[in-house]
Protein backbone atom coordinates (compact mmCIF):
# COMPACT_ATOMS: atom_id res chain seq x y z
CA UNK A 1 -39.22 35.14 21.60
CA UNK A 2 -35.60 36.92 21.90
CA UNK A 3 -34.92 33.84 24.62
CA UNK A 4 -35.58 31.29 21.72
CA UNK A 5 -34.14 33.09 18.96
CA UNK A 6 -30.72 33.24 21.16
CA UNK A 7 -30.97 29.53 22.25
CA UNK A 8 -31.52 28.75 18.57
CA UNK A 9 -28.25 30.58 17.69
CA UNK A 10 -26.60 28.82 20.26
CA UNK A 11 -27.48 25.34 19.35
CA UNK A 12 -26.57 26.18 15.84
CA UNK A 13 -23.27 27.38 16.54
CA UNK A 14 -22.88 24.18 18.99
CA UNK A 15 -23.93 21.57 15.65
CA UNK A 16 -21.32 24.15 13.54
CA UNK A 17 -18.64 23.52 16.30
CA UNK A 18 -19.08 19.74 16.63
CA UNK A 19 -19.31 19.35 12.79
CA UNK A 20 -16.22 21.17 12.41
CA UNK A 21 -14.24 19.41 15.40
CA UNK A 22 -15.58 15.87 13.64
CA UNK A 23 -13.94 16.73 10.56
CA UNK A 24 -10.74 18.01 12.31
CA UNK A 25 -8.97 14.74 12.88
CA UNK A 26 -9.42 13.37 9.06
CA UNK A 27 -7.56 17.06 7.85
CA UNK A 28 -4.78 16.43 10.50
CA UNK A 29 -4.23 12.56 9.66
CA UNK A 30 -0.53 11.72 7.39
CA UNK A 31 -0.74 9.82 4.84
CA UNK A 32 1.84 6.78 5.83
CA UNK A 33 4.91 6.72 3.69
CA UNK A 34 6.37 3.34 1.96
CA UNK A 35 9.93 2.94 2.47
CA UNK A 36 11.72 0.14 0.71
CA UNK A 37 14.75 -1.15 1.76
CA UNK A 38 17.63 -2.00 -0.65
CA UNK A 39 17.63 -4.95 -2.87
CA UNK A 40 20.81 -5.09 -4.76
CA UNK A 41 19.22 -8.66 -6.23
CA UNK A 42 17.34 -6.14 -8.33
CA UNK A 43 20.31 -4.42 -9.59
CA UNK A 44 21.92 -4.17 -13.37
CA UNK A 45 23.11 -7.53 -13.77
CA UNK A 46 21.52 -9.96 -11.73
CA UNK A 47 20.67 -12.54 -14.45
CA UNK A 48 18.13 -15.33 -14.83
CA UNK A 49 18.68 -18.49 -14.13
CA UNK A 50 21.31 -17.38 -11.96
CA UNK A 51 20.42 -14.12 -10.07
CA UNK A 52 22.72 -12.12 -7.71
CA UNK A 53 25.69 -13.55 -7.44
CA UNK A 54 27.64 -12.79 -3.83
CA UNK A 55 29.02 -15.38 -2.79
CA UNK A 56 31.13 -13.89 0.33
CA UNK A 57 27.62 -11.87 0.99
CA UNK A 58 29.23 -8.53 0.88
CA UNK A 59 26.11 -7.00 -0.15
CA UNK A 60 23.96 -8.72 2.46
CA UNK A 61 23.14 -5.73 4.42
CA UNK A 62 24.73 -3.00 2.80
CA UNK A 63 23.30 0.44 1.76
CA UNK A 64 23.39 1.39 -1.76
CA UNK A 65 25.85 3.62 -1.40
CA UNK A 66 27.42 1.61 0.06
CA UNK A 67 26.71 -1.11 -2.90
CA UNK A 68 27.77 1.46 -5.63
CA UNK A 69 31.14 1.69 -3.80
CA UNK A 70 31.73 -2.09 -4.38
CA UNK A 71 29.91 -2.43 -7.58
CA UNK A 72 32.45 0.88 -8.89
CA UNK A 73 35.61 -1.11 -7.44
CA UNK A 74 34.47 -4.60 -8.90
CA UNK A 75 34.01 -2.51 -12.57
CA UNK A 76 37.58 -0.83 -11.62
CA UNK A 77 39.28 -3.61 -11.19
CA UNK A 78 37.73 -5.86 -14.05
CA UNK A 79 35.68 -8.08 -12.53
């Protein structure tokens, strides 16, 4: 009686243990995070029917602070 009582205790803690373990990797999983690149065509002035206008394609692959640098000189120098 003491022999099954134990071996009952131990299967339960063995289902406890393997319910616990089968849960583990859903609480350690990252949720994936969206990064979006620049679009300066979606920038303050980019007009229909026209749209972004760079013509010399300065702001092809440019950051945006790298963007903001250029769009501050082009408002500097009154363009």
């Amino acid at each position: 009686s003491s022999a099954a009582s134990v071996t009952s205790i131990g299967v339960l803690a063995t289902a406890v243990v393997a319910i616990a373990d089968a849960a583990r990797p859903a609480l350690r999983t990252r949720k994936a995070v969206t990064c979006y690149a620049f679009d300066p065509a979606v920038q303050v002035g980019a007009t229909k029917p026209f749209g972004f206008f760079d013509p010399m394609g300065f702001a092809k692959n440019c950051t945006e602070q790298e963007f903001n640098k250029l769009r501050g000189a082009e408002i500097k120098h009154g363009r």
